[in-house]
PDB file of N, CA and C in Angstrom:
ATOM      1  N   UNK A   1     -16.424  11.668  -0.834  1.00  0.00           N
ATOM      2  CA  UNK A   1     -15.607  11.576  -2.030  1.00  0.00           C
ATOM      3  C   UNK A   1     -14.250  10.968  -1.662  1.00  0.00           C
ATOM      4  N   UNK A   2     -13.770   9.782  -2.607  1.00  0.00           N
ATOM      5  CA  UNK A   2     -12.436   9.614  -2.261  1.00  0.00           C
ATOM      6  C   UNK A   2     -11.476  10.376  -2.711  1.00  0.00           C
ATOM      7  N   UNK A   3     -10.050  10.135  -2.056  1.00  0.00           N
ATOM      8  CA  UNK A   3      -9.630  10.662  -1.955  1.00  0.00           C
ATOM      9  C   UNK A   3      -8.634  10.355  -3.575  1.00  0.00           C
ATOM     10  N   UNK A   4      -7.916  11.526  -4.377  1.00  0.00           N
ATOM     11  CA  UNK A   4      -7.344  10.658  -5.460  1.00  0.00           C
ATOM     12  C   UNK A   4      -6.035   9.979  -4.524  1.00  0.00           C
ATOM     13  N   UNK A   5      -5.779   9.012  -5.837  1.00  0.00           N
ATOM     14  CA  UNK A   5      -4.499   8.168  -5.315  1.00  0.00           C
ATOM     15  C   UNK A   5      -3.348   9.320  -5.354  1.00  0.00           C
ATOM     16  N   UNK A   6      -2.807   9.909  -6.064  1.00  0.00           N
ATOM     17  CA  UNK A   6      -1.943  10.381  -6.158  1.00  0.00           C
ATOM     18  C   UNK A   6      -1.914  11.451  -4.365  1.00  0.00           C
ATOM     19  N   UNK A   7      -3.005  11.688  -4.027  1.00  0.00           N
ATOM     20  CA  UNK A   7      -3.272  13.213  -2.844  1.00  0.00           C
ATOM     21  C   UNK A   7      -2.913  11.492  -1.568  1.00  0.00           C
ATOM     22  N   UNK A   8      -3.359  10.587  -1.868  1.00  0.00           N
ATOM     23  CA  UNK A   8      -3.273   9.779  -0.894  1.00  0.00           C
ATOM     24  C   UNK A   8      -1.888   9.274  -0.682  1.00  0.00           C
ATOM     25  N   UNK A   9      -0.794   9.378  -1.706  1.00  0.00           N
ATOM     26  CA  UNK A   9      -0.080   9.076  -1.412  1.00  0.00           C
ATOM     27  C   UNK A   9       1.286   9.793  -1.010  1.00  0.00           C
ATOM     28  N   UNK A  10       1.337  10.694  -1.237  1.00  0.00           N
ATOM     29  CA  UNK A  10       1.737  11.822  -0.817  1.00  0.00           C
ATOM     30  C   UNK A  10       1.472  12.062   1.043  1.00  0.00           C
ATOM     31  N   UNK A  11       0.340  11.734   1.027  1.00  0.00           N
ATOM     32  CA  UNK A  11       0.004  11.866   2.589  1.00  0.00           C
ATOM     33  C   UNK A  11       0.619  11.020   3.468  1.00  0.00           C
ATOM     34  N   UNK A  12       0.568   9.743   2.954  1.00  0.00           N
ATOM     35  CA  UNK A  12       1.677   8.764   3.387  1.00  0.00           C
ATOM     36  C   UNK A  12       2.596   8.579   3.960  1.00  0.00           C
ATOM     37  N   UNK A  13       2.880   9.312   2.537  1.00  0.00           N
ATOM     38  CA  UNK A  13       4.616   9.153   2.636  1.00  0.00           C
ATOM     39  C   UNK A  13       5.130  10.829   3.540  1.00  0.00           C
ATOM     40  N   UNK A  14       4.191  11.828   3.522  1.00  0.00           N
ATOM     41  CA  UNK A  14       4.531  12.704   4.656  1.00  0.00           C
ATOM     42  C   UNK A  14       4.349  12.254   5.936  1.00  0.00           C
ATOM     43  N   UNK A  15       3.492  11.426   6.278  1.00  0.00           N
ATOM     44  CA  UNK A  15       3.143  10.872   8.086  1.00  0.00           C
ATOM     45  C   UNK A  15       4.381  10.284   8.510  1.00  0.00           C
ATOM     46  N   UNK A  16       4.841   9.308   7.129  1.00  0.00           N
ATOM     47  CA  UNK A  16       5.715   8.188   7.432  1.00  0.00           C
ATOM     48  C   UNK A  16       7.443   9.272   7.607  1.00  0.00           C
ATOM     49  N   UNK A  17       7.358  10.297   6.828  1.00  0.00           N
ATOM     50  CA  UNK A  17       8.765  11.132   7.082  1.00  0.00           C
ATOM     51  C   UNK A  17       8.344  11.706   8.651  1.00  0.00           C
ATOM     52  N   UNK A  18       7.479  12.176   8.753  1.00  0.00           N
ATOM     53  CA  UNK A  18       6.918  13.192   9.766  1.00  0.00           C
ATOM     54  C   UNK A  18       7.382  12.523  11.342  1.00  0.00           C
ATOM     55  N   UNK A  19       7.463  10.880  11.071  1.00  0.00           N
ATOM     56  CA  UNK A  19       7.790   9.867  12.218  1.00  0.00           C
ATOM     57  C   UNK A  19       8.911   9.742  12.234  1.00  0.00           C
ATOM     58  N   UNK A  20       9.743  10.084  11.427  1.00  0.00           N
ATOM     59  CA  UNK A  20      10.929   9.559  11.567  1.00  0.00           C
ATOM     60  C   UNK A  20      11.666   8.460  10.347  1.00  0.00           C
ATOM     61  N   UNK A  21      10.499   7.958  10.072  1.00  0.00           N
ATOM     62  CA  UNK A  21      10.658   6.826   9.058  1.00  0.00           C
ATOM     63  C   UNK A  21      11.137   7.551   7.755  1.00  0.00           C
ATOM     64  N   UNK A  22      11.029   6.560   6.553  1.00  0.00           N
ATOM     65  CA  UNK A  22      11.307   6.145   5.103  1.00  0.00           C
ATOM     66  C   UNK A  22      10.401   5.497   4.825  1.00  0.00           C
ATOM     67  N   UNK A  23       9.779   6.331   3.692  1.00  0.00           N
ATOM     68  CA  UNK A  23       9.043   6.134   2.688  1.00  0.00           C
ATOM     69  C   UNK A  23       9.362   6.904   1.041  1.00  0.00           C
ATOM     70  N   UNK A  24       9.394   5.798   0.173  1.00  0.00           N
ATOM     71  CA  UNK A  24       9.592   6.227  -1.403  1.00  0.00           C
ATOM     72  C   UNK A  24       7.982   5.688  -2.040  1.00  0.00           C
ATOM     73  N   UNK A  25       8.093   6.326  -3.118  1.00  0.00           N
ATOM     74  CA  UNK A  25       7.101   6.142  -4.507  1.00  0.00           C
ATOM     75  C   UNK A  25       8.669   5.148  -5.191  1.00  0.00           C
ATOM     76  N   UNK A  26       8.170   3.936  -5.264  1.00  0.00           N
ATOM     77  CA  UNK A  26       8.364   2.790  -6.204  1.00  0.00           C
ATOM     78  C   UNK A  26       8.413   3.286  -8.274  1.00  0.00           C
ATOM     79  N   UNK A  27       6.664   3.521  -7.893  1.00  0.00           N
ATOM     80  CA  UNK A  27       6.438   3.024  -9.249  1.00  0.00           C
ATOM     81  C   UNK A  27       5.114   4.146  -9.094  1.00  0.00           C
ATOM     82  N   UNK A  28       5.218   4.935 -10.045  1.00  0.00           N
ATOM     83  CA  UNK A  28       4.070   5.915 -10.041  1.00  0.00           C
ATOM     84  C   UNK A  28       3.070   5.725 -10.951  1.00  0.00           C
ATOM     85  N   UNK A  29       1.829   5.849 -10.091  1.00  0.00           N
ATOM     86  CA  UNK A  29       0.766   5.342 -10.828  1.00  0.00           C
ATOM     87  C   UNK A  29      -0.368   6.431 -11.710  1.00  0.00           C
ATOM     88  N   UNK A  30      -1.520   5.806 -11.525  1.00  0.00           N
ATOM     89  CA  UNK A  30      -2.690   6.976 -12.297  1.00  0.00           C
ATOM     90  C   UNK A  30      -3.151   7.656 -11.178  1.00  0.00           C
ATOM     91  N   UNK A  31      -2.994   8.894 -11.708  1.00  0.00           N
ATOM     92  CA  UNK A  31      -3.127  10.207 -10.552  1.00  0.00           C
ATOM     93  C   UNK A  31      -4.366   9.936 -10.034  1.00  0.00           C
ATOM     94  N   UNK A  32      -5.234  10.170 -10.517  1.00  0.00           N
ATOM     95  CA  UNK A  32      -6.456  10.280 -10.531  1.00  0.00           C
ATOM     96  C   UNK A  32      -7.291   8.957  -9.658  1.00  0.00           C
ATOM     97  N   UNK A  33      -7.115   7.294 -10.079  1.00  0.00           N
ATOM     98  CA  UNK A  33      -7.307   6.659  -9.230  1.00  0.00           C
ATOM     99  C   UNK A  33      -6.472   5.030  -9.325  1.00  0.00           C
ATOM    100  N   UNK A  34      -5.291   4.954  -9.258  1.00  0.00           N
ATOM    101  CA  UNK A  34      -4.568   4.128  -9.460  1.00  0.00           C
ATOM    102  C   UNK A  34      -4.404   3.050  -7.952  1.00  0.00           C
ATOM    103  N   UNK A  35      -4.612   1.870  -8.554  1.00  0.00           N
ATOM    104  CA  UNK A  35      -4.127   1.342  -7.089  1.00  0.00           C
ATOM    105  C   UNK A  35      -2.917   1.277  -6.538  1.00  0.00           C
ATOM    106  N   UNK A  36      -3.115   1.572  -5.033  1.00  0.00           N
ATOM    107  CA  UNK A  36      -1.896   1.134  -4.408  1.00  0.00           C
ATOM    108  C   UNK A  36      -1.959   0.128  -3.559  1.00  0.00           C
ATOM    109  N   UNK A  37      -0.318   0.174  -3.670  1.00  0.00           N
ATOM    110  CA  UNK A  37       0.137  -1.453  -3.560  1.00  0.00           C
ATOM    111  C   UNK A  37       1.629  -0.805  -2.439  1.00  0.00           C
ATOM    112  N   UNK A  38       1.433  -0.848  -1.088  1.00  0.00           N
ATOM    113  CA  UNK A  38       2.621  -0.607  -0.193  1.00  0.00           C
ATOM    114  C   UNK A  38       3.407  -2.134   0.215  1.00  0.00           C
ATOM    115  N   UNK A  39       4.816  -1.587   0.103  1.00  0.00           N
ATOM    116  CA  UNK A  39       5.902  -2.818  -0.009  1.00  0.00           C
ATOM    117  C   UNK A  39       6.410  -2.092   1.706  1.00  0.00           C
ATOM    118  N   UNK A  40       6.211  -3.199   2.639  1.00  0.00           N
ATOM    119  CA  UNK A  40       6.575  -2.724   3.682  1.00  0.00           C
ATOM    120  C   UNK A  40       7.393  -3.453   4.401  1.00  0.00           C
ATOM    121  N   UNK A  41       8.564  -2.540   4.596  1.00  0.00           N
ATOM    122  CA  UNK A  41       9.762  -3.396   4.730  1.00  0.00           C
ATOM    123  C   UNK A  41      10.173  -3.230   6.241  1.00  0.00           C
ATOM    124  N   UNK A  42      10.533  -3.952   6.694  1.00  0.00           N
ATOM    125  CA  UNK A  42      11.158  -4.731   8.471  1.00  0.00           C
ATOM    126  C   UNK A  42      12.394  -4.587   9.046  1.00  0.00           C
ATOM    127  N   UNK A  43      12.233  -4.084   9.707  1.00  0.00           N
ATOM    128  CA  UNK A  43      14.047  -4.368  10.454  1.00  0.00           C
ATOM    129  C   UNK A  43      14.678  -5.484  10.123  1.00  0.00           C
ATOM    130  N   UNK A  44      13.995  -6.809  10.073  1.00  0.00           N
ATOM    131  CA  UNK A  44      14.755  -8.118  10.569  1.00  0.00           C
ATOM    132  C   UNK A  44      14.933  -8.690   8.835  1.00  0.00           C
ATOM    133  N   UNK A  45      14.929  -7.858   7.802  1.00  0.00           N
ATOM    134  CA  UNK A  45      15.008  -7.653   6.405  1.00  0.00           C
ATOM    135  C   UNK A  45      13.984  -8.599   5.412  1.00  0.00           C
ATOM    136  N   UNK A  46      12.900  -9.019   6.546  1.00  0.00           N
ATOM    137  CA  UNK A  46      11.494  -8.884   5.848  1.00  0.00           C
ATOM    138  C   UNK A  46      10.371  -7.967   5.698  1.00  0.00           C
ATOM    139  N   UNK A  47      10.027  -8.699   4.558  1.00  0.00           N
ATOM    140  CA  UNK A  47       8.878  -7.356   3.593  1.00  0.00           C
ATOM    141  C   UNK A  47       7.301  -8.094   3.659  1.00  0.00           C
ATOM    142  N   UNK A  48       6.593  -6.968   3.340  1.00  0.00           N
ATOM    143  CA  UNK A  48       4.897  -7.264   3.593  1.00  0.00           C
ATOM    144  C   UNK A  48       4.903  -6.926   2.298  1.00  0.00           C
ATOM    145  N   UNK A  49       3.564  -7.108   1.922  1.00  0.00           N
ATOM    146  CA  UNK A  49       2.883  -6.222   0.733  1.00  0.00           C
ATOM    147  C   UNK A  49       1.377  -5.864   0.976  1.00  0.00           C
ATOM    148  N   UNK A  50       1.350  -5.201   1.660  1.00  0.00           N
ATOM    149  CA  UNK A  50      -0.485  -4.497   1.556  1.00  0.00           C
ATOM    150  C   UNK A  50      -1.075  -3.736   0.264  1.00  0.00           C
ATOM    151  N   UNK A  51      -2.032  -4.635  -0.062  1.00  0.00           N
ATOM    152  CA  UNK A  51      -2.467  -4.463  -1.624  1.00  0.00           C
ATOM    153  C   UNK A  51      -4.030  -3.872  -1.023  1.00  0.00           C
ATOM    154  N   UNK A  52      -4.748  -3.111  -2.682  1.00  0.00           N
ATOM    155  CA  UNK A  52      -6.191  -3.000  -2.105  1.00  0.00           C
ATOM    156  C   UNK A  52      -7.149  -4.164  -1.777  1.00  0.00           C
ATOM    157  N   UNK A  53      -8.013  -4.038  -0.443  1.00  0.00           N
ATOM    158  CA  UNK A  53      -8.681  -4.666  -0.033  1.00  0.00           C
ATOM    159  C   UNK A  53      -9.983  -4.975  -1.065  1.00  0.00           C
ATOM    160  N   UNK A  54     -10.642  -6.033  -1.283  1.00  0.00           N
ATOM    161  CA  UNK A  54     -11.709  -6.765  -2.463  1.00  0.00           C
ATOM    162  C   UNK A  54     -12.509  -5.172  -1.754  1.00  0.00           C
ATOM    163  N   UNK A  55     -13.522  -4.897  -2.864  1.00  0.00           N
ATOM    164  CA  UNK A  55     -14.626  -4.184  -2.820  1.00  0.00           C
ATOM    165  C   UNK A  55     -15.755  -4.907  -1.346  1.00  0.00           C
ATOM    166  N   UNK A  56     -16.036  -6.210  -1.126  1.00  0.00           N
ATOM    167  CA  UNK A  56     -16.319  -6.567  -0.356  1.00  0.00           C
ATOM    168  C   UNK A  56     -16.039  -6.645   0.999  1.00  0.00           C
ATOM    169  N   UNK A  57     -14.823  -5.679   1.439  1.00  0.00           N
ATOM    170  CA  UNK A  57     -14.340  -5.064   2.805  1.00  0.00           C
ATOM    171  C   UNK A  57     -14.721  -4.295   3.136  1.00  0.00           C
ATOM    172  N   UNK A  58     -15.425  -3.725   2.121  1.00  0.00           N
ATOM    173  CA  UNK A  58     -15.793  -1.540   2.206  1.00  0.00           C
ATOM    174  C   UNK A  58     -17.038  -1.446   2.788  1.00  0.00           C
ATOM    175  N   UNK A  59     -17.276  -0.688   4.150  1.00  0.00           N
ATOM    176  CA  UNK A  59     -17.839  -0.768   5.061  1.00  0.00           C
ATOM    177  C   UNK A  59     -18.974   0.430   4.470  1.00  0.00           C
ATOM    178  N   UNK A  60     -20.480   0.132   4.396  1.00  0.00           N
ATOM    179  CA  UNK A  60     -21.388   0.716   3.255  1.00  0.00           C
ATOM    180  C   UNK A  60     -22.074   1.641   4.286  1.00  0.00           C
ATOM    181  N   UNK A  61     -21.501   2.019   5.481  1.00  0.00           N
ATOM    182  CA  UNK A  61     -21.052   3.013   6.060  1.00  0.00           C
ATOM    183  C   UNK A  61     -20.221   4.965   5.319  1.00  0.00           C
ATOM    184  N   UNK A  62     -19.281   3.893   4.887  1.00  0.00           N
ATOM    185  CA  UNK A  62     -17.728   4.867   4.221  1.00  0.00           C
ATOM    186  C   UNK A  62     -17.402   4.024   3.633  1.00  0.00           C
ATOM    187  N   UNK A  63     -18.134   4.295   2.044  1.00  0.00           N
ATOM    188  CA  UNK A  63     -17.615   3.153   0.885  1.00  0.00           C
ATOM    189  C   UNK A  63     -16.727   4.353   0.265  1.00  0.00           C
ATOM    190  N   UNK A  64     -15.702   5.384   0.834  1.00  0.00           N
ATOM    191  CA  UNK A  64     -14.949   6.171  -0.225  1.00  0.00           C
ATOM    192  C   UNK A  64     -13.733   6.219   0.877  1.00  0.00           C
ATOM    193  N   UNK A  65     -13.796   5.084   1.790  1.00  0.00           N
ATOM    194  CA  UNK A  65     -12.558   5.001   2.439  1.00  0.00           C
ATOM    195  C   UNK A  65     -11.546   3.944   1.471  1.00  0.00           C
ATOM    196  N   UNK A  66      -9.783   3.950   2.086  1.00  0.00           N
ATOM    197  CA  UNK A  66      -9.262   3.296   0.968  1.00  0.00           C
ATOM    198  C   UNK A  66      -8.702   2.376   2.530  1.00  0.00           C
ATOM    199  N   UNK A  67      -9.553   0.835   1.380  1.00  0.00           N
ATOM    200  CA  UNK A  67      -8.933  -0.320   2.503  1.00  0.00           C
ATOM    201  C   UNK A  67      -7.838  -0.454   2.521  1.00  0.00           C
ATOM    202  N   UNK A  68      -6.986  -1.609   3.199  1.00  0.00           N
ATOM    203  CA  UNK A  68      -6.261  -2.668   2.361  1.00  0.00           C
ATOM    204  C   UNK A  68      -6.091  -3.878   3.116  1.00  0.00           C
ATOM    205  N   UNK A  69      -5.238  -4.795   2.482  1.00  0.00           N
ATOM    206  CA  UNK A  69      -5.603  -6.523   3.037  1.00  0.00           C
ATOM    207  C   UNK A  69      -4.029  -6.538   2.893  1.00  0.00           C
ATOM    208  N   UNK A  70      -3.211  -7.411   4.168  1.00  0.00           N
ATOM    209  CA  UNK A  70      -1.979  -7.803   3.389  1.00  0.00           C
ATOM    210  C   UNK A  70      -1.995  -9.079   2.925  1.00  0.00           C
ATOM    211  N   UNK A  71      -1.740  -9.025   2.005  1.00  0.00           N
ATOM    212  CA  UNK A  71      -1.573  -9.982   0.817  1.00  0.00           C
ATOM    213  C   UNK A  71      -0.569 -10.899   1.340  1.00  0.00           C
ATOM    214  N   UNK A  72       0.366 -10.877   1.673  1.00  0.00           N
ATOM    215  CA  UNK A  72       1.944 -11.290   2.249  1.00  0.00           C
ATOM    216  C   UNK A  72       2.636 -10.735   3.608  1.00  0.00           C
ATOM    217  N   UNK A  73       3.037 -11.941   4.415  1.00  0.00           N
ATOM    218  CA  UNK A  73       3.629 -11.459   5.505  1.00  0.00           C
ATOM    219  C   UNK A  73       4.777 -11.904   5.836  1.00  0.00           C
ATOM    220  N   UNK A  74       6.164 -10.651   5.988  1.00  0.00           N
ATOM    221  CA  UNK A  74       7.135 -11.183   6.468  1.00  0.00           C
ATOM    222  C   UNK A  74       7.798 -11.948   5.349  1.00  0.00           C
ATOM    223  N   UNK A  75       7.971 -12.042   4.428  1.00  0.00           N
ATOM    224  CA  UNK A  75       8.227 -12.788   3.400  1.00  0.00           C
ATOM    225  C   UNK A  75       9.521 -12.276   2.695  1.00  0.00           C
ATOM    226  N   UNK A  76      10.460 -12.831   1.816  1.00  0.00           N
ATOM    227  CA  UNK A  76      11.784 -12.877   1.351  1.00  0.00           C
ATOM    228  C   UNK A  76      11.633 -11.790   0.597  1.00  0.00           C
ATOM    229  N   UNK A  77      12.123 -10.198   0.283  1.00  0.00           N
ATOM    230  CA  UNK A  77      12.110  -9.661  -0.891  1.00  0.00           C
ATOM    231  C   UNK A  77      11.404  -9.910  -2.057  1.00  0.00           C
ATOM    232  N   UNK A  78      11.968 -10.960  -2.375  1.00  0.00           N
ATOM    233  CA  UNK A  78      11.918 -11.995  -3.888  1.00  0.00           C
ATOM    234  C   UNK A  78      10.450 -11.934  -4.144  1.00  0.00           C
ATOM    235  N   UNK A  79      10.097 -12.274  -3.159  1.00  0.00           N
ATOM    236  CA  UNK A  79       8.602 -12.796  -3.268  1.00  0.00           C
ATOM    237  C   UNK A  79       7.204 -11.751  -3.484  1.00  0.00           C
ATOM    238  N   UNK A  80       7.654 -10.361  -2.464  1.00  0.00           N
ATOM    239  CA  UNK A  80       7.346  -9.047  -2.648  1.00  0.00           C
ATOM    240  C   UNK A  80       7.594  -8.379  -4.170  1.00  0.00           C
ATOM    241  N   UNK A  81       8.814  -8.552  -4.555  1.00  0.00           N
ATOM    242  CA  UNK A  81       9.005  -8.037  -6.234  1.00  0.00           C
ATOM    243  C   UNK A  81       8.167  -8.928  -6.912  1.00  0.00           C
ATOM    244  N   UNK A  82       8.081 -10.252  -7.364  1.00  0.00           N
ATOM    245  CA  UNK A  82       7.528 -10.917  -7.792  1.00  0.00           C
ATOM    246  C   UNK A  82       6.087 -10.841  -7.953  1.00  0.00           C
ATOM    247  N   UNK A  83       5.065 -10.590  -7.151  1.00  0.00           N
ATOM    248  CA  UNK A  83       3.861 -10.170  -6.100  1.00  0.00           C
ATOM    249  C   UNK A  83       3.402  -8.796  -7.446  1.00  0.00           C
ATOM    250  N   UNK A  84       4.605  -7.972  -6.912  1.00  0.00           N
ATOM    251  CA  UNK A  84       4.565  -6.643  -7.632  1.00  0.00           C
ATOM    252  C   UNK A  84       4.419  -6.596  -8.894  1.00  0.00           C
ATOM    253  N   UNK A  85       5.141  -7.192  -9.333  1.00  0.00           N
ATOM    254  CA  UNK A  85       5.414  -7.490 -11.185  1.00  0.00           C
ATOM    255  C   UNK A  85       4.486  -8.394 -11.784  1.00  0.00           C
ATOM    256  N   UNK A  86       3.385  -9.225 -11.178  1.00  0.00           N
ATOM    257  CA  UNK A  86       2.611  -9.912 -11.650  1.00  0.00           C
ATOM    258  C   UNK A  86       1.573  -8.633 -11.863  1.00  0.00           C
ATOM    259  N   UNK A  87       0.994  -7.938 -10.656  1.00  0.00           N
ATOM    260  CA  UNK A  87       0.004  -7.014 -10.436  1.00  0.00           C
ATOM    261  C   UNK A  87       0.157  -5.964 -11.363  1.00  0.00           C
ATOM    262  N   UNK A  88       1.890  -5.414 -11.780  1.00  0.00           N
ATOM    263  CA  UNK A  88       1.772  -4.228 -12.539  1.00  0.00           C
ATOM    264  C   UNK A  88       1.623  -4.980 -13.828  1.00  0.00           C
ATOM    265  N   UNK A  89       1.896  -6.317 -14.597  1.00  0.00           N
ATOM    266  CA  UNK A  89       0.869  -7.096 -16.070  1.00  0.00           C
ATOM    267  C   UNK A  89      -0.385  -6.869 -16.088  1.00  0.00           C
ATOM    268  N   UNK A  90      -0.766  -7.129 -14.479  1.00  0.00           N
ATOM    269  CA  UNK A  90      -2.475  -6.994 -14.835  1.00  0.00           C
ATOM    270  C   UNK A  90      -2.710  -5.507 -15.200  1.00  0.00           C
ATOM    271  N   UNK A  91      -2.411  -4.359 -14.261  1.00  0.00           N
ATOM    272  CA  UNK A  91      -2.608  -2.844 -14.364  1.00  0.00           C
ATOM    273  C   UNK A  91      -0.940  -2.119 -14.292  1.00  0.00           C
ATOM    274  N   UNK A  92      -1.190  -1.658 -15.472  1.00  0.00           N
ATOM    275  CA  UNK A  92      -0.407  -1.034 -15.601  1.00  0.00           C
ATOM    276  C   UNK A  92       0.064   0.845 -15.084  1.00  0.00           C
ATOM    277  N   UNK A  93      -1.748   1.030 -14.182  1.00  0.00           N
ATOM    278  CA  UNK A  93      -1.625   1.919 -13.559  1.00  0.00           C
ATOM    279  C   UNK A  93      -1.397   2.263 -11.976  1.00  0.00           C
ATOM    280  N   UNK A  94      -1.144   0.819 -11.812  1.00  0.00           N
ATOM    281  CA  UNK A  94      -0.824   0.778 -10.153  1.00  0.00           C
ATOM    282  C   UNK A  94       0.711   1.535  -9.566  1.00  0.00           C
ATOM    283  N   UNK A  95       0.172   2.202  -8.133  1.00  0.00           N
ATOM    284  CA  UNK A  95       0.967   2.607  -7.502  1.00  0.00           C
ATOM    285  C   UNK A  95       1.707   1.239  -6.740  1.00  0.00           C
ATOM    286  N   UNK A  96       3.115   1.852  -6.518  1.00  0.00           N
ATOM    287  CA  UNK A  96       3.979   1.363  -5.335  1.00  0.00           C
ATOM    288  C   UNK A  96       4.492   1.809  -4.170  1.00  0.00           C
ATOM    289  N   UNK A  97       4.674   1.950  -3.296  1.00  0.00           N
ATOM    290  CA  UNK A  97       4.810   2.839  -2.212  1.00  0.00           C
ATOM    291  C   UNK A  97       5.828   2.062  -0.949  1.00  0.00           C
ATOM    292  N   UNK A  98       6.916   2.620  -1.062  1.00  0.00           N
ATOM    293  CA  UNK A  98       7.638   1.373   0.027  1.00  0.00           C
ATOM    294  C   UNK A  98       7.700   2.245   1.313  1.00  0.00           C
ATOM    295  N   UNK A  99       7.655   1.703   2.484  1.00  0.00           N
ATOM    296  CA  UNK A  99       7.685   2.323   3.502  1.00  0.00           C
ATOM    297  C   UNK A  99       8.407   1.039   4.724  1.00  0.00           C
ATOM    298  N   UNK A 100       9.412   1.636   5.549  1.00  0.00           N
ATOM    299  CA  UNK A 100      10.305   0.886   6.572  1.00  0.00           C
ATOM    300  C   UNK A 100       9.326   1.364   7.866  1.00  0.00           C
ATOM    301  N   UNK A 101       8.552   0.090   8.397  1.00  0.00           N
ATOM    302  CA  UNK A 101       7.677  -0.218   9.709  1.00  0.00           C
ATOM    303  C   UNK A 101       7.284  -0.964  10.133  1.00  0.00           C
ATOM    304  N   UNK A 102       7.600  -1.698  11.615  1.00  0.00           N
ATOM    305  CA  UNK A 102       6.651  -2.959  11.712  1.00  0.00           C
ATOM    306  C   UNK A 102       5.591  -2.865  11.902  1.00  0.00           C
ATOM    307  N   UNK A 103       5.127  -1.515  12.066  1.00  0.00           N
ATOM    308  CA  UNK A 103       3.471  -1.695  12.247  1.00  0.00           C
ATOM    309  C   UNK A 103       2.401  -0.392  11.419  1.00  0.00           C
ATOM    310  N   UNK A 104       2.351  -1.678  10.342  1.00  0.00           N
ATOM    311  CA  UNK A 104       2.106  -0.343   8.765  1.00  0.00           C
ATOM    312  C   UNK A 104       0.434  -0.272   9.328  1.00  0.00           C
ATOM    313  N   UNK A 105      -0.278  -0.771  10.350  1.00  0.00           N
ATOM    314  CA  UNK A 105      -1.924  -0.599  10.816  1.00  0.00           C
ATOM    315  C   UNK A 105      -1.198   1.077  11.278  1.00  0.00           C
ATOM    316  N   UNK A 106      -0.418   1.710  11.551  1.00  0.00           N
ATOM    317  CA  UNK A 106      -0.178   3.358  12.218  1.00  0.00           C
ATOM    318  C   UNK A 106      -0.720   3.949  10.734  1.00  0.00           C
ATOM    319  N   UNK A 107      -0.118   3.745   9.533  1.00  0.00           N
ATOM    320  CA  UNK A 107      -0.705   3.994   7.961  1.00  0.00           C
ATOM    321  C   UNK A 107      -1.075   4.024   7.114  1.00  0.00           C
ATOM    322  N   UNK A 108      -2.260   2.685   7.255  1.00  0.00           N
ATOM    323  CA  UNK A 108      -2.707   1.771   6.885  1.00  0.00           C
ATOM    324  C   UNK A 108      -4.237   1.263   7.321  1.00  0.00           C
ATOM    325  N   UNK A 109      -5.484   1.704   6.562  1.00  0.00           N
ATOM    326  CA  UNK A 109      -6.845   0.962   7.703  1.00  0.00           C
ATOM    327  C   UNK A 109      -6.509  -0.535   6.396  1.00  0.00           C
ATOM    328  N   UNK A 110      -6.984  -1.351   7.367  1.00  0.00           N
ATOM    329  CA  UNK A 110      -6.808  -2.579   6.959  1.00  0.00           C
ATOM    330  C   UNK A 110      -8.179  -2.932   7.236  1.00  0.00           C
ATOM    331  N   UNK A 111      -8.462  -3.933   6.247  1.00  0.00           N
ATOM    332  CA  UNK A 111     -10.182  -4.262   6.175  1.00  0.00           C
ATOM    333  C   UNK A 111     -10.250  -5.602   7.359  1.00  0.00           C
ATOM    334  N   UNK A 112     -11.218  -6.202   7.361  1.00  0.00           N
ATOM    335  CA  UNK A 112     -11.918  -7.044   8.696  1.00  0.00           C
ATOM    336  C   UNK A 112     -11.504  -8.596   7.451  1.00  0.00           C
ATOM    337  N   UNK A 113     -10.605  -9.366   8.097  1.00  0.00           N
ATOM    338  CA  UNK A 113     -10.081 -10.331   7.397  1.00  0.00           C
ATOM    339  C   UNK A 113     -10.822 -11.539   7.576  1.00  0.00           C
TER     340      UNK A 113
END
C-alpha cells in the first residue's frame, strides 16, 4: 500500500530537520494522494525540481513505491517557480516541498532515467 502524500511528506521534511537541514511545505496538497513536487535548493543559489516520475519508472516489483525524475537541474529560481505554477494549472492538488541539499538522492528514490 502506498503511502498517503500527506504521511509522506511529513516524513521528509522530519529526515531533512533530523540532518540538520531545512525543509518547508510550499503549497499543501491532497492529503490523501496529491502529487509532489520538491523544489531543491543549493548552496551556490541554484534550485532543482524533482517532480513525480511517469508511471513507466515504477518497478512492477514495488509499484506502491513513490518515484521521482528531476525535471530541472541547477537552474535560476525563476525557472523552478515558473515549472511550479504551470503544474499547479494543470492540478490543483499538488504538493510542494522545498528542501536545502545537494544531494536530494539521501530523500529522494529517483527512477532509472
Amino acid at each position: 500500500m502506498r503511502l498517503k502524500a500527506g504521511i509522506f511528506v511529513s516524513a521528509l521534511t522530519r529526515r531533512v530537520f533530523a540532518d540538520g537541514g531545512m525543509a518547508a511545505v510550499e503549497k499543501h496538497g491532497a492529503e490523501e494522494a496529491g502529487a509532489i513536487f520538491v523544489r531543491i535548493r543549493h548552496r551556490d543559489g541554484s534550485e532543482s525540481l524533482a517532480a513525480p516520475a511517469p508511471q513507466t519508472a515504477f518497478d512492477t516489483d514495488h509499484p506502491d513505491g513513490r518515484l521521482f525524475e528531476l525535471r530541472k537541474s541547477r537552474v535560476p529560481e525563476l525557472e523552478i517557480s515558473e515549472a511550479i505554477a504551470r503544474e499547479a494549472r494543470f492540478d490543483s492538488d499538488i504538493w510542494v516541498v522545498e528542501i536545502e541539499t545537494d544531494s536530494p538522492e539521501t530523500y529522494l528514490d529517483f527512477g532509472d532515467s
